[in-house]
C-alpha atoms as a PDB file:
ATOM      1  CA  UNK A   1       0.000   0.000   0.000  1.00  0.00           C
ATOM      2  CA  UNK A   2       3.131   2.441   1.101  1.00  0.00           C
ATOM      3  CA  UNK A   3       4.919   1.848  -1.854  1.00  0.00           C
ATOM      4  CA  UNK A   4       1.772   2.456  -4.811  1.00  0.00           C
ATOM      5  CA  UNK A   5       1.382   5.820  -2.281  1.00  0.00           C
ATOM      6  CA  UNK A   6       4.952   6.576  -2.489  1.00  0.00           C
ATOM      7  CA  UNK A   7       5.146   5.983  -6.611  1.00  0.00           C
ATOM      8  CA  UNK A   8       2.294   8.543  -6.723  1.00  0.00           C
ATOM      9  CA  UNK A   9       3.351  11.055  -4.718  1.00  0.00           C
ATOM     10  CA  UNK A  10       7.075  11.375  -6.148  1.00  0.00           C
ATOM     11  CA  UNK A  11       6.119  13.576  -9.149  1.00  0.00           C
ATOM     12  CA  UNK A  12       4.544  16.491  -7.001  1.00  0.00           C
ATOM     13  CA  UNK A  13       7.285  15.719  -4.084  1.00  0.00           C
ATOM     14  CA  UNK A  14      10.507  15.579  -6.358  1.00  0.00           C
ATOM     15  CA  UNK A  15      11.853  13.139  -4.596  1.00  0.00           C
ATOM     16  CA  UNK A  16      11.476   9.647  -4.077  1.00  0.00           C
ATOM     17  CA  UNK A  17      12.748  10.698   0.086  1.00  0.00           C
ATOM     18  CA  UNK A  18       9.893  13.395  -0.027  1.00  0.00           C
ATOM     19  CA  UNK A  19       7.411  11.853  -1.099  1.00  0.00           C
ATOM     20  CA  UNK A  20       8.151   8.884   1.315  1.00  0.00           C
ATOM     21  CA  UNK A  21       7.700  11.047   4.249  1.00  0.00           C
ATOM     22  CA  UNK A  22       4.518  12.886   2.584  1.00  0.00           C
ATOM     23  CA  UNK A  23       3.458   9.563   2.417  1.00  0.00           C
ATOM     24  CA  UNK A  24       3.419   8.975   6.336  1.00  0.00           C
ATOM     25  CA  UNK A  25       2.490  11.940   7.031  1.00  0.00           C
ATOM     26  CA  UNK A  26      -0.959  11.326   5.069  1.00  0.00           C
ATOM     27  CA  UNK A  27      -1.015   8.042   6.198  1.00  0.00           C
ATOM     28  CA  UNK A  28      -0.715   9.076   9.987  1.00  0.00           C
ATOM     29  CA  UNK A  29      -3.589  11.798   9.279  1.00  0.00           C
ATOM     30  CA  UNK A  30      -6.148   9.026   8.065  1.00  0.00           C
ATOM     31  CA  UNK A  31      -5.472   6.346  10.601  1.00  0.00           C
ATOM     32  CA  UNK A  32      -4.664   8.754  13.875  1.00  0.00           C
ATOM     33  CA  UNK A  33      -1.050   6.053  13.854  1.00  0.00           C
ATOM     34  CA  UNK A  34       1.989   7.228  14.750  1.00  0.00           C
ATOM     35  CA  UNK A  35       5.049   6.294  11.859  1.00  0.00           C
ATOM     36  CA  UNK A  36       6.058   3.535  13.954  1.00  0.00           C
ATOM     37  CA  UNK A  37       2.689   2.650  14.619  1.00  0.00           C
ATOM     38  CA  UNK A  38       2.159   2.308  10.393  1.00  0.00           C
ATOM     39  CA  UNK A  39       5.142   0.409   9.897  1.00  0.00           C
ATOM     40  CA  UNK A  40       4.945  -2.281  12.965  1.00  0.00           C
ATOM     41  CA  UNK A  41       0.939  -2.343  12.619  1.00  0.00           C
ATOM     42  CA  UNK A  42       0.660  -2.683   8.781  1.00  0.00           C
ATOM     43  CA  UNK A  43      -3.545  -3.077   8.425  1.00  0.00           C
ATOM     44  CA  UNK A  44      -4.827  -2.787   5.037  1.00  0.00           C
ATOM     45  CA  UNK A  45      -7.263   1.200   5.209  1.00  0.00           C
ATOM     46  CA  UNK A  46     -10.778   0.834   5.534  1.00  0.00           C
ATOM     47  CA  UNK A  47     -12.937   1.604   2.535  1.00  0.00           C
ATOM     48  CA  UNK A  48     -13.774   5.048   4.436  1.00  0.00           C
ATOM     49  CA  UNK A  49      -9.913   5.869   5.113  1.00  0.00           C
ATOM     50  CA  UNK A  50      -9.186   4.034   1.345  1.00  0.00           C
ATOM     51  CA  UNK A  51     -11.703   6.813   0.241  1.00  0.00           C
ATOM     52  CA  UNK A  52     -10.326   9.776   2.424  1.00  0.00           C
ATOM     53  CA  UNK A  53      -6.752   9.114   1.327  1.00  0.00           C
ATOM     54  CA  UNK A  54      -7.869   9.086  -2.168  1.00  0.00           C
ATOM     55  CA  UNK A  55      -9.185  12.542  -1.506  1.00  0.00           C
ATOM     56  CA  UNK A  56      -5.893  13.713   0.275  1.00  0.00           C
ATOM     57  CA  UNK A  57      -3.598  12.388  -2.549  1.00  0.00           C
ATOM     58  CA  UNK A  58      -5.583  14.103  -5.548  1.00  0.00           C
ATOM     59  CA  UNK A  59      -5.433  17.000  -3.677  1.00  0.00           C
ATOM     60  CA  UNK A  60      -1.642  16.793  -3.356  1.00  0.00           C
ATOM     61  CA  UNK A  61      -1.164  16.044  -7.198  1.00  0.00           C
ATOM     62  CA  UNK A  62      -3.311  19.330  -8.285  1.00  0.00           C
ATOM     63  CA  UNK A  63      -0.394  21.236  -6.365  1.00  0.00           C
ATOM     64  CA  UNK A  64      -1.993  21.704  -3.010  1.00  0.00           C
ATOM     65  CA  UNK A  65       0.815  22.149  -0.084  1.00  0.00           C
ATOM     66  CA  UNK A  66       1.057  19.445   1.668  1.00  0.00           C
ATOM     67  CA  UNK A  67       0.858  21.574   5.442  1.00  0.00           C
ATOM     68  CA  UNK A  68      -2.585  22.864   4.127  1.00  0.00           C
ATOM     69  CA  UNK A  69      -3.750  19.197   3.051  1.00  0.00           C
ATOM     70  CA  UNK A  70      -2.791  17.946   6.795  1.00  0.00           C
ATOM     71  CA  UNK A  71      -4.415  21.392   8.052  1.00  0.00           C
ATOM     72  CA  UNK A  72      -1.283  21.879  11.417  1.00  0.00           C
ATOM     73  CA  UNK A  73       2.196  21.719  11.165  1.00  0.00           C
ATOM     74  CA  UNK A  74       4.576  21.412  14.111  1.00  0.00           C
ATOM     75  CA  UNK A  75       6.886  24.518  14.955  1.00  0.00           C
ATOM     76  CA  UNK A  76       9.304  25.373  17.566  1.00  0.00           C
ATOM     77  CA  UNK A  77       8.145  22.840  20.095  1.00  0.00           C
ATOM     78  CA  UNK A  78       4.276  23.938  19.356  1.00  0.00           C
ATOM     79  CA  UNK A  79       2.002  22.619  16.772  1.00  0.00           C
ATOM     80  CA  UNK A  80      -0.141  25.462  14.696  1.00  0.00           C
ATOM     81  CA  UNK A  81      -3.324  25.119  12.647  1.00  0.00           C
ATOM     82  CA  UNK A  82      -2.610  26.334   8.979  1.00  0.00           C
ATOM     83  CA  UNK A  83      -4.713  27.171   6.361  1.00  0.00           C
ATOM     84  CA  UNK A  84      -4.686  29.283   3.469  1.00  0.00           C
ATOM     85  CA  UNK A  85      -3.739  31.858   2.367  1.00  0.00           C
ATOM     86  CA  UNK A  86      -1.764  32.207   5.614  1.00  0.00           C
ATOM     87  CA  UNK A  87       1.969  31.869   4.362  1.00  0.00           C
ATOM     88  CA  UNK A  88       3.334  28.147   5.893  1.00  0.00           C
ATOM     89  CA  UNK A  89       6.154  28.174   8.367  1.00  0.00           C
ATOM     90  CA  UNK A  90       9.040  27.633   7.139  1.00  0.00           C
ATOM     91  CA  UNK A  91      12.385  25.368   8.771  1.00  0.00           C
ATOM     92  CA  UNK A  92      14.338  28.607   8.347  1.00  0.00           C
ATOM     93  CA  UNK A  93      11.951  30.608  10.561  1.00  0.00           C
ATOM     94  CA  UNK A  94      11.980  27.897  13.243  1.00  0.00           C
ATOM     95  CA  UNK A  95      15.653  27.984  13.131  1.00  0.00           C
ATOM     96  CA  UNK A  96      15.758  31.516  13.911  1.00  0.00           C
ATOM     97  CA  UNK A  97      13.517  31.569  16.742  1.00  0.00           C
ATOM     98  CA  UNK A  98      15.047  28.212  18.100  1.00  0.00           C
ATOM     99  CA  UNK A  99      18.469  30.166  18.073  1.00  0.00           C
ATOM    100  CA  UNK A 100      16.135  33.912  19.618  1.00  0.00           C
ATOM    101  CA  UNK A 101      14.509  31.022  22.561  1.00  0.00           C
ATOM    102  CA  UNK A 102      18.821  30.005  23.007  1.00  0.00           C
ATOM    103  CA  UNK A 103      20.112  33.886  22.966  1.00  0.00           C
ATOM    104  CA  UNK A 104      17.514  34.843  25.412  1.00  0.00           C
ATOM    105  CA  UNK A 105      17.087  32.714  27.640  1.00  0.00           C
ATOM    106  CA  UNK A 106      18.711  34.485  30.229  1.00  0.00           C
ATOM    107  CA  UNK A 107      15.958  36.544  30.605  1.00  0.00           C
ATOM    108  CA  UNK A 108      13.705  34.190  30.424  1.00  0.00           C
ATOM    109  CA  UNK A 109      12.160  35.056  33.904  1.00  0.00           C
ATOM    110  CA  UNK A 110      11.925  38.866  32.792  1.00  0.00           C
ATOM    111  CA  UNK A 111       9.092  40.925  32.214  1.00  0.00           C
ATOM    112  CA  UNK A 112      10.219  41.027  28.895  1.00  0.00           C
ATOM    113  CA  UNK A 113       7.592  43.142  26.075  1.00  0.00           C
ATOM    114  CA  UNK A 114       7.933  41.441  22.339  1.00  0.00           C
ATOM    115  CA  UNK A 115       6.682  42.706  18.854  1.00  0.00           C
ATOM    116  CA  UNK A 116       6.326  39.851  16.557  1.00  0.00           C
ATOM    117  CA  UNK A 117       5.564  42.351  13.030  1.00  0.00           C
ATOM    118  CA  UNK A 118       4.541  39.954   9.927  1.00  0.00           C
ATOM    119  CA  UNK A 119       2.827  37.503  12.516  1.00  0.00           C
ATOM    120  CA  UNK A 120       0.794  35.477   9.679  1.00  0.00           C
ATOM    121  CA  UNK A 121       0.186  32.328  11.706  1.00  0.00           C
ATOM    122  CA  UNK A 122       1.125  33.182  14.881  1.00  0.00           C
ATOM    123  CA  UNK A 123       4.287  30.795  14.755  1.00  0.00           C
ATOM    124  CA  UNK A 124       6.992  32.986  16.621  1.00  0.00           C
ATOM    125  CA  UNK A 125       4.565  34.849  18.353  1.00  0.00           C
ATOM    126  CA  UNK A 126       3.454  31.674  19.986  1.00  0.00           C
ATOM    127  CA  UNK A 127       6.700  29.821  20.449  1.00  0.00           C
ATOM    128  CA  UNK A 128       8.143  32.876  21.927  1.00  0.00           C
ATOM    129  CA  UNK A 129       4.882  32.948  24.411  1.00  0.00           C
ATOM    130  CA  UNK A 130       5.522  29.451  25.302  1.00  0.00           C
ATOM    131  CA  UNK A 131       8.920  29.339  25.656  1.00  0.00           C
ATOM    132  CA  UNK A 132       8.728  32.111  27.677  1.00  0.00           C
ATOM    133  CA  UNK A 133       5.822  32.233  30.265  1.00  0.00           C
ATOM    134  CA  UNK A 134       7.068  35.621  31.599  1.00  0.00           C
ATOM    135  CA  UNK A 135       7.315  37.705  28.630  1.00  0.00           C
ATOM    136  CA  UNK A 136       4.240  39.569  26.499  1.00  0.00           C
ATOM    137  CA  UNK A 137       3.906  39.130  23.152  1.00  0.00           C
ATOM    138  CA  UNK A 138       2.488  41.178  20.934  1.00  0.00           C
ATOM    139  CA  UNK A 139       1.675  39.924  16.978  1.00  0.00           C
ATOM    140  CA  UNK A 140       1.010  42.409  14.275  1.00  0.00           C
ATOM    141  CA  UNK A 141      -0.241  41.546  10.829  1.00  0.00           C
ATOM    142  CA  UNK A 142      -2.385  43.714   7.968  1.00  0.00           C
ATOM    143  CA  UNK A 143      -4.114  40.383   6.941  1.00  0.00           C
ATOM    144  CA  UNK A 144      -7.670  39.476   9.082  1.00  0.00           C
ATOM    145  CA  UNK A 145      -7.587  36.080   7.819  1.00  0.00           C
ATOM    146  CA  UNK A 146      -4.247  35.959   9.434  1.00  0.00           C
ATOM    147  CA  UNK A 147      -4.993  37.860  12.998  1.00  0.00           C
ATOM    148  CA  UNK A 148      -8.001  35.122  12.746  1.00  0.00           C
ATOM    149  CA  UNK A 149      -5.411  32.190  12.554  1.00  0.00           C
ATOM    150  CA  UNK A 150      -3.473  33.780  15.394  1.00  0.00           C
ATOM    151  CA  UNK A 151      -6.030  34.123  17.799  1.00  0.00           C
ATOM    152  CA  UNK A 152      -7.266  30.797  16.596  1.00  0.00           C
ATOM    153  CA  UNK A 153      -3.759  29.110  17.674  1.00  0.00           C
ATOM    154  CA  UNK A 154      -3.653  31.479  20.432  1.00  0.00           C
ATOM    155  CA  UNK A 155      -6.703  29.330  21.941  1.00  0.00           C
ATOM    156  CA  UNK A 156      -5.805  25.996  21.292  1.00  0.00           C
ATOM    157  CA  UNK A 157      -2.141  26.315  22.779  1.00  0.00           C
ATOM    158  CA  UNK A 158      -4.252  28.068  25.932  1.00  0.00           C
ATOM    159  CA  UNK A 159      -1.514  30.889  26.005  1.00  0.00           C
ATOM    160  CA  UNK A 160      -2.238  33.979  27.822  1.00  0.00           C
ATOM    161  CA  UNK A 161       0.661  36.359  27.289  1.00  0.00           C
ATOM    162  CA  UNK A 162      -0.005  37.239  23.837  1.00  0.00           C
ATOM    163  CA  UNK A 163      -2.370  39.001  21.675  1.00  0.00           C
ATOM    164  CA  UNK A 164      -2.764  39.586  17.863  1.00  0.00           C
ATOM    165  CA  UNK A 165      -3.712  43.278  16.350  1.00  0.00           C
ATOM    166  CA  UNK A 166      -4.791  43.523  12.514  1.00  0.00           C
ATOM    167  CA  UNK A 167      -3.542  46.511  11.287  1.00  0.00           C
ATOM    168  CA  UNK A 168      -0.690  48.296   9.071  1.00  0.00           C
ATOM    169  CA  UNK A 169       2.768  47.962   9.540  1.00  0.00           C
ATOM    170  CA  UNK A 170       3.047  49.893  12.841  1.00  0.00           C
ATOM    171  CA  UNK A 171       0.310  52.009  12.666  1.00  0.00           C
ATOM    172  CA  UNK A 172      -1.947  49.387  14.495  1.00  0.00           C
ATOM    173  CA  UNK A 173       0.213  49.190  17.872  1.00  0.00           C
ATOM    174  CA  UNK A 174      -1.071  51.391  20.615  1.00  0.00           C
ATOM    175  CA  UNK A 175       0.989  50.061  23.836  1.00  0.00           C
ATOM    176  CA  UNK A 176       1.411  51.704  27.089  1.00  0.00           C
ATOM    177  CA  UNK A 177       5.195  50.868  27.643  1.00  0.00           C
ATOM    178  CA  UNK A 178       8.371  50.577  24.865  1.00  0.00           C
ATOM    179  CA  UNK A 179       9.071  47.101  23.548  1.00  0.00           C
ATOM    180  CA  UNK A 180      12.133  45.634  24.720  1.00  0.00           C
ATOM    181  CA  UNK A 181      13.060  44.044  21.320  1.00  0.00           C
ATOM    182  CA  UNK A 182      11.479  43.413  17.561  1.00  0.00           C
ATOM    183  CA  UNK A 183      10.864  40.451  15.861  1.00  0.00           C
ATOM    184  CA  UNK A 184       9.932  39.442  12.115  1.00  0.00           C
ATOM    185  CA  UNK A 185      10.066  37.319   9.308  1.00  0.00           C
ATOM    186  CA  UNK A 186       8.446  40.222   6.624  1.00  0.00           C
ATOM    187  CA  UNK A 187       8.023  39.796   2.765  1.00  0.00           C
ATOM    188  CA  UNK A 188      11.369  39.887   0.864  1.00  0.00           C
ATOM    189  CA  UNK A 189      11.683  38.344  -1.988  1.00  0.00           C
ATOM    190  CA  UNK A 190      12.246  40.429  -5.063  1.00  0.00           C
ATOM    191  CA  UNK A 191      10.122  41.085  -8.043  1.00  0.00           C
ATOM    192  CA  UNK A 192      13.053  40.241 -10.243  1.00  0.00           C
ATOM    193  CA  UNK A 193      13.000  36.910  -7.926  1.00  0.00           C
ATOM    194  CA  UNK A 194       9.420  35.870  -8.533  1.00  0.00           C
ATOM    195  CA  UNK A 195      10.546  33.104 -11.557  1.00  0.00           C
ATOM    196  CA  UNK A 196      12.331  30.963  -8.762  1.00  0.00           C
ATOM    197  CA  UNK A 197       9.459  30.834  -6.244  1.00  0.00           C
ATOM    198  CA  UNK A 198       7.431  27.618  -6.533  1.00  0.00           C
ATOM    199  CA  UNK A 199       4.099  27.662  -8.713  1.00  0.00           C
ATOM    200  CA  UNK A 200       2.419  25.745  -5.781  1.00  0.00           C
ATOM    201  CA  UNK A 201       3.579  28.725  -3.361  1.00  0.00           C
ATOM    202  CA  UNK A 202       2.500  30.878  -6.167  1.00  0.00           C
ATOM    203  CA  UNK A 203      -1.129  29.450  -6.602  1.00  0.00           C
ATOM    204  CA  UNK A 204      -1.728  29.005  -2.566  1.00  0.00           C
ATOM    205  CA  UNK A 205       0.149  31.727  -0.306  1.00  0.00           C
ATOM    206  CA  UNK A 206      -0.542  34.745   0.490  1.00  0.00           C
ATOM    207  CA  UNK A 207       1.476  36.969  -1.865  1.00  0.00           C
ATOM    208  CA  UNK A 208       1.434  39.982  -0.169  1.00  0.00           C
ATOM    209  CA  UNK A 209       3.475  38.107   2.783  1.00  0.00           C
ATOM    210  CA  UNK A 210       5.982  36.857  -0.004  1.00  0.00           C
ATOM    211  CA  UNK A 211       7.175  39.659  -1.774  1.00  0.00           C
ATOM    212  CA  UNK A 212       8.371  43.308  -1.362  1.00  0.00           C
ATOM    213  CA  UNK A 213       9.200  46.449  -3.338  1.00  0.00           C
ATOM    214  CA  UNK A 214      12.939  47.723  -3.750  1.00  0.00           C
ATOM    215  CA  UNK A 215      14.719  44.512  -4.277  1.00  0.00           C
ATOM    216  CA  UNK A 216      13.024  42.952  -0.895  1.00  0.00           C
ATOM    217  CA  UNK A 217      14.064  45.986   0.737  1.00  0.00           C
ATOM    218  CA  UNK A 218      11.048  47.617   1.365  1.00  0.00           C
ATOM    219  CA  UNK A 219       9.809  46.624   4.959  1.00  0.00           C
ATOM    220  CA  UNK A 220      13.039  47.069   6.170  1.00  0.00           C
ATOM    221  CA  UNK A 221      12.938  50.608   5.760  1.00  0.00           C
ATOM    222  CA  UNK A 222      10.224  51.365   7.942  1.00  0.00           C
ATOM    223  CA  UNK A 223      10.764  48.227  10.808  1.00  0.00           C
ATOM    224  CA  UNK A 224      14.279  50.362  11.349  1.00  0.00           C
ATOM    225  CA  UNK A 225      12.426  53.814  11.650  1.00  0.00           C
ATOM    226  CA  UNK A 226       9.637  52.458  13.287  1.00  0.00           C
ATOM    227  CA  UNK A 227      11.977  50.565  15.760  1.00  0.00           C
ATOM    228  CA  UNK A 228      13.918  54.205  17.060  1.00  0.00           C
ATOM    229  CA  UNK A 229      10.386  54.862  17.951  1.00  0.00           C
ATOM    230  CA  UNK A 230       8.835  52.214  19.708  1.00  0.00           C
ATOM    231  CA  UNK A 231      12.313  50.776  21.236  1.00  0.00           C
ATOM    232  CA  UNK A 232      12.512  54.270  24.017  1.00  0.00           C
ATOM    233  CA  UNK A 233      14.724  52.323  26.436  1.00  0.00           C
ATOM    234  CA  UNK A 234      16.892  50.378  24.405  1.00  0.00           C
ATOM    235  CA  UNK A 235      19.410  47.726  26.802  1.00  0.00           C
ATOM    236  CA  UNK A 236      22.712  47.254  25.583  1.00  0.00           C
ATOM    237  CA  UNK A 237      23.331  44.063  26.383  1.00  0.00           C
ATOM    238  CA  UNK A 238      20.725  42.982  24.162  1.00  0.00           C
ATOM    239  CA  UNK A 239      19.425  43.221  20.824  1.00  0.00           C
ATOM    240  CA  UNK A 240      16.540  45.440  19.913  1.00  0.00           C
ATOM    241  CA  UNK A 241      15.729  43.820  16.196  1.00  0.00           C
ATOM    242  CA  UNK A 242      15.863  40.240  15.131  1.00  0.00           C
ATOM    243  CA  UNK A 243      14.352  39.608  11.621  1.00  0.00           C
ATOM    244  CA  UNK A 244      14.821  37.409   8.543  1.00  0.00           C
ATOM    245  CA  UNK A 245      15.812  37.932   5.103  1.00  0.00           C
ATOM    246  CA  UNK A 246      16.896  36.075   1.789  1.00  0.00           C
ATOM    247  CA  UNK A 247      18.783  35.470  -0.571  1.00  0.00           C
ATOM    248  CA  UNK A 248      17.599  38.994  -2.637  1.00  0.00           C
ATOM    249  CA  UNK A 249      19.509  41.109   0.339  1.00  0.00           C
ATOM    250  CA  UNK A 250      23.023  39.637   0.156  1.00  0.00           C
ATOM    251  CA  UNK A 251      24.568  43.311   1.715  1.00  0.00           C
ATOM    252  CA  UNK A 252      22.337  43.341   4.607  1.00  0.00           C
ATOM    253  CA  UNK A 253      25.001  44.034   6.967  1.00  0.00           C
ATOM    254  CA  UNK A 254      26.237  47.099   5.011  1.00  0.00           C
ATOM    255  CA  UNK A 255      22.520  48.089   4.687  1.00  0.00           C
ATOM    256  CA  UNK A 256      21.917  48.188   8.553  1.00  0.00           C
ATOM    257  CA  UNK A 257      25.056  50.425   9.175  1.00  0.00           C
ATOM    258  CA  UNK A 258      24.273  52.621   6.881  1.00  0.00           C
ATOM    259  CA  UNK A 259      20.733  52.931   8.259  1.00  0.00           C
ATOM    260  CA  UNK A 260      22.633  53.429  11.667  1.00  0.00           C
ATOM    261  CA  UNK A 261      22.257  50.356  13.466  1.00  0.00           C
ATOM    262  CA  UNK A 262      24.963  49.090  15.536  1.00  0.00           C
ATOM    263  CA  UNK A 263      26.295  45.377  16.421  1.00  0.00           C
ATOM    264  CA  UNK A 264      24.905  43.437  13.298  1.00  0.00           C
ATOM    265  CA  UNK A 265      24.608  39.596  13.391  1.00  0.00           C
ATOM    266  CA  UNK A 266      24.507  37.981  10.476  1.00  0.00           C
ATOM    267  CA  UNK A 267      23.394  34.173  10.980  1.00  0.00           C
ATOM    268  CA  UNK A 268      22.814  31.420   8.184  1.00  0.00           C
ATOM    269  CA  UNK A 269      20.552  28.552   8.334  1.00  0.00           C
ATOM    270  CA  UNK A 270      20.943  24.760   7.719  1.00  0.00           C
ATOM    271  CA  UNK A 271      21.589  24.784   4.074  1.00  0.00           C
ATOM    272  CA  UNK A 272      24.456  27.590   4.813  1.00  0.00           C
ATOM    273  CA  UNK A 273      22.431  30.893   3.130  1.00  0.00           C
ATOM    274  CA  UNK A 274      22.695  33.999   5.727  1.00  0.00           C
ATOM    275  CA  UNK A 275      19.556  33.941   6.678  1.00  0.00           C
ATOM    276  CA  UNK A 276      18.499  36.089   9.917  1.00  0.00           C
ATOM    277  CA  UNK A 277      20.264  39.647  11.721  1.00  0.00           C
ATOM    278  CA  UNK A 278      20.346  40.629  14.892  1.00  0.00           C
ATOM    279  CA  UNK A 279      21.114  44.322  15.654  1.00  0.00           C
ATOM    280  CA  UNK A 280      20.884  47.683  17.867  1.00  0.00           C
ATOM    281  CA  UNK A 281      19.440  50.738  17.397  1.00  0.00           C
END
């Protein structure tokens, strides 16, 4: 049964390795069985789960992401509903906050105030929440359907120190106190970029949390001049701005001390492409 799955799936996975573990993962969604479970347990489906499958794998081969098919996706020690248009976590943006949870957890019993700008899902919002039980988090995004996500995630993972705004850039945040330190993972890729991203990212996510004007540059512009504003007290032991970019912004370091910001990080991700900055103000 694996195997005729497998065969089908490798022309929309690219990869015989892929489209093994979308198989499991579909697999574990119809039967409720763990991986192990599937291969120690191997039960031919029902004609209901035969029929739901079915359903699953056509959806997969008209392009369909497989996160949105499966409807969650796990993240940063959390797991987050995901539908769309609401852009799909990516490994790189877990890898950033997994290495934001390691910087900072020495002030992880702080009163600590976070802006998460670009919050889509939720995902860092909500894995920096969890992580750290002390802190408030505070998620931004100009999308509804997204702030409806959020708050939707919000209430399943039961997390009380954070809350989602729809609005603008940083028009939306009215807060009582500075923020101690910005996070974000906003749209950068390039116009001049938009042949390399995949048609089913294309056809399914929300573009407007994809791409940005001026090379990728755009956002940029305004999280640094909004971040002298709402960053009053800035600590300087710490960072005040943690955010990631691509492949469209290979001088970021150059364009962050020209824009005045001091101490620039530069950190790559798993496949060795600089990938995330940390800086001050």
């Amino acid at each position: 049964m694996i195997n005729n799955l497998i065969k089908k799936l490798e022309a929309i996975a690219g990869s015989t390795q892929q489209a093994q573990y979308e198989a499991c993962l579909l697999l574990e969604k119809i039967t409720g069985l763990s991986r192990v479970m599937l291969l120690v347990k191997a039960q031919p489906l029902t004609l209901d789960q035969q029929k739901a499958l079915d359903e699953l794998v056509e959806q997969r081969l008209q392009g369909k992401p497989l996160a949105y098919i499966l409807g969650d996706i796990p993240f940063a020690g959390i797991t987050l509903a995901i539908r769309p248009p609401i852009l799909i976590p990516r490994p790189e943006t877990e890898e950033m906050v997994a290495w934001v949870i390691e910087r900072f957890s020495q002030y992880r019993d702080e009163p600590l105030v976070v802006l998460d700008m670009c919050t889509g899902s939720g995902c860092i919002a909500l894995a920096l929440a969890a992580a750290f039980p002390a802190w408030q988090i505070v998620g931004v995004d100009i999308n509804p359907a997204a702030i409806e996500l959020a708050q939707e995630n919000k209430n399943m993972l039961a997390l009380n120190n954070v809350s989602f705004i729809e609005g603008s850039l940083f028009n939306s945040v009215m807060w009582a106190r500075p923020f101690d330190f910005i996070v974000s993972n906003p749209p950068y890729i390039s116009e001049s970029s938009h042949a390399l991203v995949g048609k089913d990212v294309l056809a399914w996510e929300d573009k407007g949390a994809l791409f940005a004007d001026d090379n990728g540059y755009a956002f940029y512009h305004e999280l640094i001049a909004q971040a002298k504003k709402l960053i009053t007290l800035p600590h300087e032991d710490r960072l005040h701005l943690i955010f990631e970019f691509g492949v469209d912004q290979k001088d970021m370091a150059q364009y962050l001390s020209q824009q005045g910001c001091r101490s620039i990080e530069i950190h790559k991700d798993c496949g060795g492409i600089n990938r995330w900055s940390g800086c001050q103000i």
